[in-house]
C-alpha atoms as a PDB file:
ATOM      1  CA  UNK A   1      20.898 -16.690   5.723  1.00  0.00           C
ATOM      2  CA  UNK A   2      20.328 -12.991   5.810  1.00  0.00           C
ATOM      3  CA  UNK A   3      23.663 -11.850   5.368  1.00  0.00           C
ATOM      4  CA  UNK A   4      23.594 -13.927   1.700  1.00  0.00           C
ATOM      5  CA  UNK A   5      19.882 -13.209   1.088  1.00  0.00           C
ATOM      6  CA  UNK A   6      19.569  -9.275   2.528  1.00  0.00           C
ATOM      7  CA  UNK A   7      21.881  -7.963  -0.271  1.00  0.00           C
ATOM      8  CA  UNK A   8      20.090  -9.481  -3.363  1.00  0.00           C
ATOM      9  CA  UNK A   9      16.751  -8.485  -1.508  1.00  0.00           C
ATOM     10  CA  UNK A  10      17.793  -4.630  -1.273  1.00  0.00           C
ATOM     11  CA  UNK A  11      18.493  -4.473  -4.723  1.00  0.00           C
ATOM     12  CA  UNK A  12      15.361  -6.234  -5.583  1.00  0.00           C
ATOM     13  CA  UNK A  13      13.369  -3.994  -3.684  1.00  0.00           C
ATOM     14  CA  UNK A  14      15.124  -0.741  -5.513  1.00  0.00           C
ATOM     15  CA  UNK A  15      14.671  -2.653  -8.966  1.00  0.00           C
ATOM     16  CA  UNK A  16      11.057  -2.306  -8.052  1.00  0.00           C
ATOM     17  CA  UNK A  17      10.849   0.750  -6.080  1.00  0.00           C
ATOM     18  CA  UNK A  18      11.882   2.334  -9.318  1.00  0.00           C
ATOM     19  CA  UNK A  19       9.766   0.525 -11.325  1.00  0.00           C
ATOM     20  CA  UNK A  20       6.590   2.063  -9.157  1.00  0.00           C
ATOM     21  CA  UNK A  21       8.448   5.724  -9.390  1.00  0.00           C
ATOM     22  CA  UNK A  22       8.412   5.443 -13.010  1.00  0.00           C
ATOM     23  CA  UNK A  23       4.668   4.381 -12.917  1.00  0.00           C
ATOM     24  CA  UNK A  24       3.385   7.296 -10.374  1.00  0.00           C
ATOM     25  CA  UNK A  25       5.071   9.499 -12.714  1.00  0.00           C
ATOM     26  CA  UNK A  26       3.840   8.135 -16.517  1.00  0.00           C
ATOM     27  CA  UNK A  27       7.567   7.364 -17.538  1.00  0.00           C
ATOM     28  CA  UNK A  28       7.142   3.956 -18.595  1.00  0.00           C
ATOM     29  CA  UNK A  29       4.938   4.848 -21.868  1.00  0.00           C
ATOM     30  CA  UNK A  30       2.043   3.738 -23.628  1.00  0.00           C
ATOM     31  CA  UNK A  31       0.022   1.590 -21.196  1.00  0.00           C
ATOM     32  CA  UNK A  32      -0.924  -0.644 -24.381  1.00  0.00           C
ATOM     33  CA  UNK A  33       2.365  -0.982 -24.638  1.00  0.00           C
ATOM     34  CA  UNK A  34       3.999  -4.956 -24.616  1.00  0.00           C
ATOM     35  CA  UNK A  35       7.387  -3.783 -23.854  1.00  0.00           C
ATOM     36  CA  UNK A  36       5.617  -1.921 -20.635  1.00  0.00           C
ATOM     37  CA  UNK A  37       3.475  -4.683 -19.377  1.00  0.00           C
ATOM     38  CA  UNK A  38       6.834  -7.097 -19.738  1.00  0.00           C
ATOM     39  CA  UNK A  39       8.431  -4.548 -17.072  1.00  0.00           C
ATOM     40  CA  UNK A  40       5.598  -4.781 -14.911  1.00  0.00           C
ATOM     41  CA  UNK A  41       4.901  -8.373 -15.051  1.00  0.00           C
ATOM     42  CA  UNK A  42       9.183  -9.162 -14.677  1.00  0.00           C
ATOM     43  CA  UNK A  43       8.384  -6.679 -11.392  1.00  0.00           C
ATOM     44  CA  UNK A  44       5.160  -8.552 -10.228  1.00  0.00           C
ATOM     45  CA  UNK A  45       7.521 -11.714 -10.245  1.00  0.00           C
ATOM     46  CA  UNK A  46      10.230  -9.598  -8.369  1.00  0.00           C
ATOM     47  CA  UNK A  47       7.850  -8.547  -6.114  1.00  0.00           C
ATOM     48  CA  UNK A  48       6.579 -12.231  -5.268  1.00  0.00           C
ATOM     49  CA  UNK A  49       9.928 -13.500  -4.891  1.00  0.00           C
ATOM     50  CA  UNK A  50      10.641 -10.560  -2.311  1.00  0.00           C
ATOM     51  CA  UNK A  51       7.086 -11.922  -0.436  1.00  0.00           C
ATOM     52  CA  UNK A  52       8.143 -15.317  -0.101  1.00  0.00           C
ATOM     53  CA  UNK A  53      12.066 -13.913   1.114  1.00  0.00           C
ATOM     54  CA  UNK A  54      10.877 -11.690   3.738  1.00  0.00           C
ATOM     55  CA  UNK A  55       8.364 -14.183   5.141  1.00  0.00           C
ATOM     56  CA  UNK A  56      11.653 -17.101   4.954  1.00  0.00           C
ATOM     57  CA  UNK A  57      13.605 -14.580   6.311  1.00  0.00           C
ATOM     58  CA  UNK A  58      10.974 -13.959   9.676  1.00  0.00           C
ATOM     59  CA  UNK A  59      11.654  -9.982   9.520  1.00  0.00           C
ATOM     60  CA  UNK A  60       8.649  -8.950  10.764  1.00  0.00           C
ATOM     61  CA  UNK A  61       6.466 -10.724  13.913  1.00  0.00           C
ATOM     62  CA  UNK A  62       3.300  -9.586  15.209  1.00  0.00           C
ATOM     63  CA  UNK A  63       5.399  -9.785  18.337  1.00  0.00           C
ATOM     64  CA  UNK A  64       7.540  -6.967  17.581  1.00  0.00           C
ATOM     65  CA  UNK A  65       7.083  -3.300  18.286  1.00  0.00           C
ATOM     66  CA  UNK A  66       7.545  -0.670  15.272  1.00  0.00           C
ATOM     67  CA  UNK A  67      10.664   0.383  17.472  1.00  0.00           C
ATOM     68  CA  UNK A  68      12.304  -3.084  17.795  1.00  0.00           C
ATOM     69  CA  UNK A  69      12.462  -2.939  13.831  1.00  0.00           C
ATOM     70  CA  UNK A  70      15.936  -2.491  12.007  1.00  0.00           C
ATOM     71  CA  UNK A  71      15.348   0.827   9.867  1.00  0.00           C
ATOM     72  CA  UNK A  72      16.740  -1.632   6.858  1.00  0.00           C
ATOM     73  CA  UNK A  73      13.968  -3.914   7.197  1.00  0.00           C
ATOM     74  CA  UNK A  74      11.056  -1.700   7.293  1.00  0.00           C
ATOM     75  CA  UNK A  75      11.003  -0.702   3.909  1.00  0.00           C
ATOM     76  CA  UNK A  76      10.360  -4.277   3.113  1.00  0.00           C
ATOM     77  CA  UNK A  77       6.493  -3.312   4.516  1.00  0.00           C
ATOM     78  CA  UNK A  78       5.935  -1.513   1.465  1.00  0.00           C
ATOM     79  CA  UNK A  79       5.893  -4.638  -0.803  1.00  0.00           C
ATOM     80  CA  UNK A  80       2.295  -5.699  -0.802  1.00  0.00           C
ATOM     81  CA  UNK A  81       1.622  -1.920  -1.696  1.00  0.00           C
ATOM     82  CA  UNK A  82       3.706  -2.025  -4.203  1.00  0.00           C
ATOM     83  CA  UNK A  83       2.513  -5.389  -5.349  1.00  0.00           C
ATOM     84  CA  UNK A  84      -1.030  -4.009  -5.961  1.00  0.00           C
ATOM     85  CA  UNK A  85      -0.158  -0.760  -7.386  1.00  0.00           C
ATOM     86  CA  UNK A  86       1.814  -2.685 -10.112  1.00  0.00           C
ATOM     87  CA  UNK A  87      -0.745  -5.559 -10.785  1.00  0.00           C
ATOM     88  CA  UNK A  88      -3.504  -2.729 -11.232  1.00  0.00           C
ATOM     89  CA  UNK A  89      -1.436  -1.258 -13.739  1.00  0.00           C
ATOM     90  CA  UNK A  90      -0.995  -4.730 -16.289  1.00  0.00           C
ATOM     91  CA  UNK A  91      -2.813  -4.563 -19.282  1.00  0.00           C
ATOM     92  CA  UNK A  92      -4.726  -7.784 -19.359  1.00  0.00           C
ATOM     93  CA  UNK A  93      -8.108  -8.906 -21.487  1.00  0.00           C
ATOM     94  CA  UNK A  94     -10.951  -7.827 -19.535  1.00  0.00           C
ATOM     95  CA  UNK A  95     -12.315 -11.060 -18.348  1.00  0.00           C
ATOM     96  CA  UNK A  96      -8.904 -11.474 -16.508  1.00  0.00           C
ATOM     97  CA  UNK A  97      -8.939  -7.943 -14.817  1.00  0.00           C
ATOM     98  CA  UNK A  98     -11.376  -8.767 -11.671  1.00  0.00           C
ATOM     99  CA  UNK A  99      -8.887 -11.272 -10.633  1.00  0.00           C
ATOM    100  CA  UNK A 100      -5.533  -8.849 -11.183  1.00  0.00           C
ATOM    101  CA  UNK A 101      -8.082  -6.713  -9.278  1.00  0.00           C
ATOM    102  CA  UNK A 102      -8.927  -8.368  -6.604  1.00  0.00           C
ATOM    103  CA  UNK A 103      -5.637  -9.578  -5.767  1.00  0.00           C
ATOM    104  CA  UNK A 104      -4.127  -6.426  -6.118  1.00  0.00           C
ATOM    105  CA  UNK A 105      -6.891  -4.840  -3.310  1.00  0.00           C
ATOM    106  CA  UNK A 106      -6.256  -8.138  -1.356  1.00  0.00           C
ATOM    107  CA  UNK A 107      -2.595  -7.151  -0.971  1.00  0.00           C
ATOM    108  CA  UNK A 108      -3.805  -2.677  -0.586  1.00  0.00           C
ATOM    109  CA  UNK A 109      -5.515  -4.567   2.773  1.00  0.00           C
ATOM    110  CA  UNK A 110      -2.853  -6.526   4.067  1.00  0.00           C
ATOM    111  CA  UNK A 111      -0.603  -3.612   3.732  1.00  0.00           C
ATOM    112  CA  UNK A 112      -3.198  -1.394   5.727  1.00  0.00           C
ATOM    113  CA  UNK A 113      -3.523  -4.304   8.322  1.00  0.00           C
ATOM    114  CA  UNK A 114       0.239  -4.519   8.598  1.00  0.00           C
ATOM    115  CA  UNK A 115       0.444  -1.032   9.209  1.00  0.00           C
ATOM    116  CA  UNK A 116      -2.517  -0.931  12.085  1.00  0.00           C
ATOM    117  CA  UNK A 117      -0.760  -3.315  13.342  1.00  0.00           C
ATOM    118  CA  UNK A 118       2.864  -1.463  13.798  1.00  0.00           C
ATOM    119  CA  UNK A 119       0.441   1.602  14.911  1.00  0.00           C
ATOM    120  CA  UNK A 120       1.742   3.355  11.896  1.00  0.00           C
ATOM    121  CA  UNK A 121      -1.828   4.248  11.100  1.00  0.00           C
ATOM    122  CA  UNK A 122      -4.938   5.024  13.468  1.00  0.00           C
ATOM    123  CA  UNK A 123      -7.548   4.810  11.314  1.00  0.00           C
ATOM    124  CA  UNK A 124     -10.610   2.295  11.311  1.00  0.00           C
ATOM    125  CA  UNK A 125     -10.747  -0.495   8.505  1.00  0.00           C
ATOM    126  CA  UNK A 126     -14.243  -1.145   6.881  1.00  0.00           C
ATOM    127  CA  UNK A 127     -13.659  -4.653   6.322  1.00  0.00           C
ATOM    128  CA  UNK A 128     -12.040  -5.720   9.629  1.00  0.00           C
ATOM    129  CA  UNK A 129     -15.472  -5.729  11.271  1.00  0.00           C
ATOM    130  CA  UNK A 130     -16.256  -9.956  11.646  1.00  0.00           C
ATOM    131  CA  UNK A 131     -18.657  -9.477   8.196  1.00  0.00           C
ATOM    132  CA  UNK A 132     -16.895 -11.046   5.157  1.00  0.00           C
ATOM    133  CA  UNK A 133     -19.665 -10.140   2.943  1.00  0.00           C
ATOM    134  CA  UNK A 134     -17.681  -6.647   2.709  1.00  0.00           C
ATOM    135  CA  UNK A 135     -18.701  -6.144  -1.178  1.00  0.00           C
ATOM    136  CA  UNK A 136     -22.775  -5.816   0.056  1.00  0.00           C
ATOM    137  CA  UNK A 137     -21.612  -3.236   2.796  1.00  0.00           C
ATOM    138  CA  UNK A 138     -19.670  -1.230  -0.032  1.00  0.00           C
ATOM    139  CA  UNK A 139     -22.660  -1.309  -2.291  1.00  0.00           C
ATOM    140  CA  UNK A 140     -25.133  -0.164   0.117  1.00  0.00           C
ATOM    141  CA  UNK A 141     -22.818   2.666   1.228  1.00  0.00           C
ATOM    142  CA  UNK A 142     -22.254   3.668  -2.183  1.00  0.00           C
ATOM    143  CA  UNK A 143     -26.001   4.232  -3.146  1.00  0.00           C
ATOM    144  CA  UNK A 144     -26.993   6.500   0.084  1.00  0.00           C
ATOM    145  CA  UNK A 145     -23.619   8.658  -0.137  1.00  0.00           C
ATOM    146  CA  UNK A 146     -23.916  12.152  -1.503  1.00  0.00           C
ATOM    147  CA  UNK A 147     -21.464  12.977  -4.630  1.00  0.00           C
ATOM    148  CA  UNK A 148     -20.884  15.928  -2.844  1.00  0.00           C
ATOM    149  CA  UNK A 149     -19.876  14.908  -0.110  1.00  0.00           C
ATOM    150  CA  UNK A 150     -17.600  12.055  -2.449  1.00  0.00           C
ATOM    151  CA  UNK A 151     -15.881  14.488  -4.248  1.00  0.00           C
ATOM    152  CA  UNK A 152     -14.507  16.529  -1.522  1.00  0.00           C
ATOM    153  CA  UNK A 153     -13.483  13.089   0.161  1.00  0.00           C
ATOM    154  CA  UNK A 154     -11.548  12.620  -3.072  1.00  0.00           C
ATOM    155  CA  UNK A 155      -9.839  15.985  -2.856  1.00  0.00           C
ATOM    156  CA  UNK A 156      -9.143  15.434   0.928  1.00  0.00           C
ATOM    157  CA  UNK A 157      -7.156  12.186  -0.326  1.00  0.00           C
ATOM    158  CA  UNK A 158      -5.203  14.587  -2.913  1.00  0.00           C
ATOM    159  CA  UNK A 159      -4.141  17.400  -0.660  1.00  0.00           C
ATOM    160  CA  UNK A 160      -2.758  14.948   1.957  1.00  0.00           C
ATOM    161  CA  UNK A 161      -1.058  13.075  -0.195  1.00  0.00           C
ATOM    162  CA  UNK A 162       0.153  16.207  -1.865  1.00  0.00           C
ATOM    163  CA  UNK A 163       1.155  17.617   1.918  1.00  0.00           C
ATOM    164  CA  UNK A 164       2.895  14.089   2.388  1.00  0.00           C
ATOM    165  CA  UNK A 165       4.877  14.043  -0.651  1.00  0.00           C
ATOM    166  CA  UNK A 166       6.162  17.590  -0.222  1.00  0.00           C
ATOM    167  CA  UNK A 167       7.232  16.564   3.603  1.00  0.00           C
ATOM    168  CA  UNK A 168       8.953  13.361   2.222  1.00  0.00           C
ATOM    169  CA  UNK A 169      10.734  15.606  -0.974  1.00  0.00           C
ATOM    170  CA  UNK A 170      11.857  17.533   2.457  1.00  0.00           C
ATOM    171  CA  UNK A 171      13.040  14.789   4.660  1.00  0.00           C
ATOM    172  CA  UNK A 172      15.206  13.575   1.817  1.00  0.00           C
ATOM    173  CA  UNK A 173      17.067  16.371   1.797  1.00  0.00           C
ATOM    174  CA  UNK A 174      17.843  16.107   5.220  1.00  0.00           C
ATOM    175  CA  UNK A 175      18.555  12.234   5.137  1.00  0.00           C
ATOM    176  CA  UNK A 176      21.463  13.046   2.155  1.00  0.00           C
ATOM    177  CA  UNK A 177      23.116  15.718   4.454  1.00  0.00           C
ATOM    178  CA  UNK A 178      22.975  14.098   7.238  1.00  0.00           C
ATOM    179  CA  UNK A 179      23.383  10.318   6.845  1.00  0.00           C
ATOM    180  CA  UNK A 180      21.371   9.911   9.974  1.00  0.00           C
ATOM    181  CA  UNK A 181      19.238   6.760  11.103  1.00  0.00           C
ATOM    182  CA  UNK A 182      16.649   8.689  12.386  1.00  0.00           C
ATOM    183  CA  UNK A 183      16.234  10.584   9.759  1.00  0.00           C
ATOM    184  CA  UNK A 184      16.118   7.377   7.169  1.00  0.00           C
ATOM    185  CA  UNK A 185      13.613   6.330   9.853  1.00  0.00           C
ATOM    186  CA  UNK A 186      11.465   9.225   9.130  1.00  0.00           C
ATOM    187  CA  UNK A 187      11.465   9.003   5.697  1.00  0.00           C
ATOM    188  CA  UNK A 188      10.541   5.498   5.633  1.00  0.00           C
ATOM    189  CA  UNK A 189       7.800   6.222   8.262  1.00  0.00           C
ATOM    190  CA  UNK A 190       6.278   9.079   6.287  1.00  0.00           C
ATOM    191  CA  UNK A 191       6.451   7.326   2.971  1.00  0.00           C
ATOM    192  CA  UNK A 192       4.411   4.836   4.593  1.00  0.00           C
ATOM    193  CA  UNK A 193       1.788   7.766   5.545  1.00  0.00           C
ATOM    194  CA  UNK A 194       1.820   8.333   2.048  1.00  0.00           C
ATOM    195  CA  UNK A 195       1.102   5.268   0.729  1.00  0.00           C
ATOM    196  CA  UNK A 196      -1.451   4.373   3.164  1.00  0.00           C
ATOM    197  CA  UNK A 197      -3.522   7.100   1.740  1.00  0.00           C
ATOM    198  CA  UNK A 198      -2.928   6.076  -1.303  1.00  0.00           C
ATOM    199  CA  UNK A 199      -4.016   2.620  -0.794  1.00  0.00           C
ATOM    200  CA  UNK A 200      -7.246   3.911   0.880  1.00  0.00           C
ATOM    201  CA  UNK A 201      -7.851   5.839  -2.329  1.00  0.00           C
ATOM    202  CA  UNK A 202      -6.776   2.817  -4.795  1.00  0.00           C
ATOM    203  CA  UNK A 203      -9.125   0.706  -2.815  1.00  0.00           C
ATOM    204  CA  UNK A 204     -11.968   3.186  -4.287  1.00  0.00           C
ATOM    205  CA  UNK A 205     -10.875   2.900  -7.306  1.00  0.00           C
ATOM    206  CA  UNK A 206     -10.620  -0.693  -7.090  1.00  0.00           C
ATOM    207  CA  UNK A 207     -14.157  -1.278  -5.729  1.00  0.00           C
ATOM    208  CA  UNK A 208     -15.575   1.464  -8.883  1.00  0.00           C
ATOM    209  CA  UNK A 209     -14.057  -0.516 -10.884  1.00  0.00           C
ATOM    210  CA  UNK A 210     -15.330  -3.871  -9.935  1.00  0.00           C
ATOM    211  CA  UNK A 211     -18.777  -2.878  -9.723  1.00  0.00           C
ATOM    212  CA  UNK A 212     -18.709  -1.563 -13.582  1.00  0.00           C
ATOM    213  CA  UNK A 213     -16.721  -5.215 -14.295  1.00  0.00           C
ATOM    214  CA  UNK A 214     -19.574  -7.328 -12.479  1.00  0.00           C
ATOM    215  CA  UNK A 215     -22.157  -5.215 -15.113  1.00  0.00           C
ATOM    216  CA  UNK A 216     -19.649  -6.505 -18.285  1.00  0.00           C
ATOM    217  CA  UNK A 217     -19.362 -10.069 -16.757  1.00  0.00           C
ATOM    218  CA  UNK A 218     -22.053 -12.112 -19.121  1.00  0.00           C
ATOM    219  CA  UNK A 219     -19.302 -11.136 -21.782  1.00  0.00           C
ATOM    220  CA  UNK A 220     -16.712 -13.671 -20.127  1.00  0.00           C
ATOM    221  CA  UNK A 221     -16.366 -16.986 -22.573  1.00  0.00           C
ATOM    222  CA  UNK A 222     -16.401 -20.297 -21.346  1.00  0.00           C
ATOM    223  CA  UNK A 223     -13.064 -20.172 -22.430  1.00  0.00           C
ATOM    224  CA  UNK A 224     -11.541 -17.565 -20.687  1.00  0.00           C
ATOM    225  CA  UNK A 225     -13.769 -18.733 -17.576  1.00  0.00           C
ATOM    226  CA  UNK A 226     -11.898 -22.235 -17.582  1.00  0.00           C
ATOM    227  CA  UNK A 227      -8.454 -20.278 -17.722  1.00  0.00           C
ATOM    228  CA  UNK A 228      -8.469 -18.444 -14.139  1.00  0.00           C
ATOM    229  CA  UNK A 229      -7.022 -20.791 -12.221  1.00  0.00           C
ATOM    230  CA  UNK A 230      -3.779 -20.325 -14.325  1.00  0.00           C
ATOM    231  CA  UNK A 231      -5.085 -16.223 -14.391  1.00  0.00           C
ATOM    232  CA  UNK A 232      -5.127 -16.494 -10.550  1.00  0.00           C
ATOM    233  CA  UNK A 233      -1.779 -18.460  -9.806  1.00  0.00           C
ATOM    234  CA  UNK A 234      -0.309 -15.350 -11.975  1.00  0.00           C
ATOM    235  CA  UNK A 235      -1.956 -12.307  -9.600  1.00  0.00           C
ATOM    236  CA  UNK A 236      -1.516 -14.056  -6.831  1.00  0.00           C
ATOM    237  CA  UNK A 237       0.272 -12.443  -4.111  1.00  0.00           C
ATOM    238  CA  UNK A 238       1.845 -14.027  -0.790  1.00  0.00           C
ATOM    239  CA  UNK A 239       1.419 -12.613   2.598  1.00  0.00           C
ATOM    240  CA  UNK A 240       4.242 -12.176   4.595  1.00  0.00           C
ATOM    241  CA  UNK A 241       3.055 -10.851   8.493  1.00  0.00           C
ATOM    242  CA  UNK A 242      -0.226 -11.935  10.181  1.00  0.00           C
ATOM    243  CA  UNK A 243      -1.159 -14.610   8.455  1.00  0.00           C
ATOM    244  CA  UNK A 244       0.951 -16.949   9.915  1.00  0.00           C
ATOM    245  CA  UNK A 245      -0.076 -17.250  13.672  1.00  0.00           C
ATOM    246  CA  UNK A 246      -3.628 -16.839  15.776  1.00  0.00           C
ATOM    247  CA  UNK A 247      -2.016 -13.466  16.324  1.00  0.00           C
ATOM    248  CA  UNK A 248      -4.347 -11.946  13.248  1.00  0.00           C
ATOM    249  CA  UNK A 249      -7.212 -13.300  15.236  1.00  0.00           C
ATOM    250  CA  UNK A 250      -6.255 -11.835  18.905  1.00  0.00           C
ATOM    251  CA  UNK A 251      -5.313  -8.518  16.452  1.00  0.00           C
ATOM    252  CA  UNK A 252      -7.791  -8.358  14.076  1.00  0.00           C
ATOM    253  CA  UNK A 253     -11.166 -10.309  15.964  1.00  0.00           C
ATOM    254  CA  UNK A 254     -14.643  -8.782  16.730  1.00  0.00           C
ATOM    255  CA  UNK A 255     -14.493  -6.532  19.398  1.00  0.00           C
ATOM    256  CA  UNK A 256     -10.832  -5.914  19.820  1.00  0.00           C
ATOM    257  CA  UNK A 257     -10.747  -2.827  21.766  1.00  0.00           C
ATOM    258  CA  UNK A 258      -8.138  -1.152  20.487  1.00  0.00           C
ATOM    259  CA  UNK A 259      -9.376  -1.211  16.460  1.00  0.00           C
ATOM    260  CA  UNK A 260      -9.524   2.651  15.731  1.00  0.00           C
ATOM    261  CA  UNK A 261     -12.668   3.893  14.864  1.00  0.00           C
ATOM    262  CA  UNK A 262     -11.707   7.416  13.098  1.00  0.00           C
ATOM    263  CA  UNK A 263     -11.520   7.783   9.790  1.00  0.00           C
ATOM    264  CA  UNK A 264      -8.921   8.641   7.437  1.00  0.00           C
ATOM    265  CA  UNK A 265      -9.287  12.230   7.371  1.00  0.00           C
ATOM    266  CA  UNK A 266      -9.671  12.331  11.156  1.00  0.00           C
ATOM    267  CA  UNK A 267      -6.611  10.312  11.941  1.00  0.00           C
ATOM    268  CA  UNK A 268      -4.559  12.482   9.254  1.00  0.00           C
ATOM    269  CA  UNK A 269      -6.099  15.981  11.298  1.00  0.00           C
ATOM    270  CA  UNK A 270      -4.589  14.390  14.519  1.00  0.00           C
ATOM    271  CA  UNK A 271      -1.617  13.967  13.174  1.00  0.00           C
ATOM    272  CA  UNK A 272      -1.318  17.437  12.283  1.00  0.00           C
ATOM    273  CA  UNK A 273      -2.772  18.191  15.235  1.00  0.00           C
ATOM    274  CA  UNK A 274       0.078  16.055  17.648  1.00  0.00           C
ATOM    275  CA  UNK A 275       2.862  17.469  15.225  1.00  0.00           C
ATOM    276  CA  UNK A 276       3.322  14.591  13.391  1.00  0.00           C
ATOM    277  CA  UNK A 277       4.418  16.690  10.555  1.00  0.00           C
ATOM    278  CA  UNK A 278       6.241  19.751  12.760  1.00  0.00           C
ATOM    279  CA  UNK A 279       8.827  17.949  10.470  1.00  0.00           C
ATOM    280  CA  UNK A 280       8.905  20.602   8.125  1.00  0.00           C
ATOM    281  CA  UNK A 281       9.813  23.662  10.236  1.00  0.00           C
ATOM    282  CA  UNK A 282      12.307  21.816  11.891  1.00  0.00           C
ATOM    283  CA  UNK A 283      13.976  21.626   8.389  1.00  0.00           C
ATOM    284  CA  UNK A 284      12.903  24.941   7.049  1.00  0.00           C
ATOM    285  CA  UNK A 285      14.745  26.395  10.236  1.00  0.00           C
ATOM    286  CA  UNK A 286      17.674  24.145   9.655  1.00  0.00           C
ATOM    287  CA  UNK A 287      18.227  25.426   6.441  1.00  0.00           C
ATOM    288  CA  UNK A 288      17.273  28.800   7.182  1.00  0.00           C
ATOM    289  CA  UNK A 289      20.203  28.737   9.826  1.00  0.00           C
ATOM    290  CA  UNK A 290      22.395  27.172   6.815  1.00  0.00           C
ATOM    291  CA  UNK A 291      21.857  30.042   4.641  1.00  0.00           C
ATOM    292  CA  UNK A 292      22.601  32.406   7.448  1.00  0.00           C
END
């Protein structure tokens, strides 16, 4: 089944990829735009379709160590990331949007969880505490923090994923002269980085965003009240890793004692710090010595 599935799945995966390029980079148009929103909705459907493949396909088991997986399949992590940075960018009425929303943050914390998981981050998650009330907890948080002290969070989240993407711009230099599985490896590790900052800072945005919708929501019609369960079957996003066996709960329980407790700015330090991102004077010397 993978040798007739893996194929249509890659080029899936690069219809989408794509799709998300031309989105981080405004090349898609208007965002009022119908002909956009059919592209993103055609890759929401892609993306769902690449869910359900992956999870038929069993490429990824709680079981398995980040080593043990084939440098082809990894990439295939990046879907629910993908998934929610697409859904948050359909232009929908705005009684619909909490549920594109919420679905879309939903998928920014299973892609988080996947990645704790793997040990591909080291950073603590808010919500994976035993409290499901995690909206309260956000709130609360929110009205004690100084802006101040906000901001420069904000800028922390820009300058690493600026120092990410230039590392990754660098890496893919080296894959294409090289051809070398550990160095498609890296890239595919450090674009993960990346995006697991920027899901951390999406979540934010999310969570601003709901609050400000929850203020707006005595506008919603009966009408467009009765119409979310069709609304929901549309944003609706399936996991493919942890949800399947008691695994999550051994992983993911109260007291596990090996949930990091740092946060995101600490656990992107100490990767400086362990020269996780030496990276880039290896390649500055290797091209150095090319020039030479």
């Amino acid at each position: 089944m993978l040798e007739n599935d893996e194929p249509s799945l890659q080029q899936q995966f690069v219809y989408c990829e794509n799709i998300v390029e031309d989105l981080l980079h405004d090349r898609l148009g208007d965002s009022k735009s119908q002909q956009r929103n059919d592209k993103l909705k055609n890759c929401i459907e892609r993306l769902q379709l690449m869910s359900r493949t992956v999870e038929n396909l069993s490429l990824f088991s709680t079981n398995d160590q980040v080593e043990e997986l084939p440098t082809t399949s990894l990439r295939y992590l990046l879907v629910p990331a993908y998934f929610a940075y697409v859904l948050q960018e359909i232009n929908v009425e705005i009684g619909k949007r909490p549920v594109y929303l919420k679905s879309a943050k939903a998928s920014y914390r299973e892609f988080l969880q996947n990645l704790l998981t793997y040990g591909l981050i080291n950073f603590k998650l808010p919500w994976i505490n035993g409290d499901e009330n995690t909206s309260k907890i956000d709130l609360i948080k929110e009205s004690f923090e100084d802006l101040s002290a906000k901001r420069q969070q904000k800028i922390s989240r820009l300058r690493q994923m600026e120092q990410l993407e230039n590392t990754l711009k660098k890496l893919r230099i080296e894959e294409r002269r090289d051809d070398d599985e550990a160095a498609k490896r890296e890239v595919i590790f450090v674009l993960l980085r990346l995006w697991s900052i920027r899901a951390v800072k999406e979540l934010d945005t999310i969570n601003d965003e709901l609050r400000l919708l929850e203020q707006a929501s005595s506008c919603i019609t009966e009408e467009s009240t009765s119409s979310m369960a069709q609304i929901e079957k549309t944003a609706k996003f399936t996991p493919f890793i942890l949800t399947r066996t008691e695994q999550q709960k051994k992983v993911f329980g109260l007291g596990y004692p090996s949930i990091p407790t740092v946060s995101v700015d600490e656990w992107f330090d100490e990767m400086k710090k362990l020269e996780a991102l030496e990276i880039l004077v290896l390649i500055n010397d290797k091209l150095f010595n090319l020039i030479m």
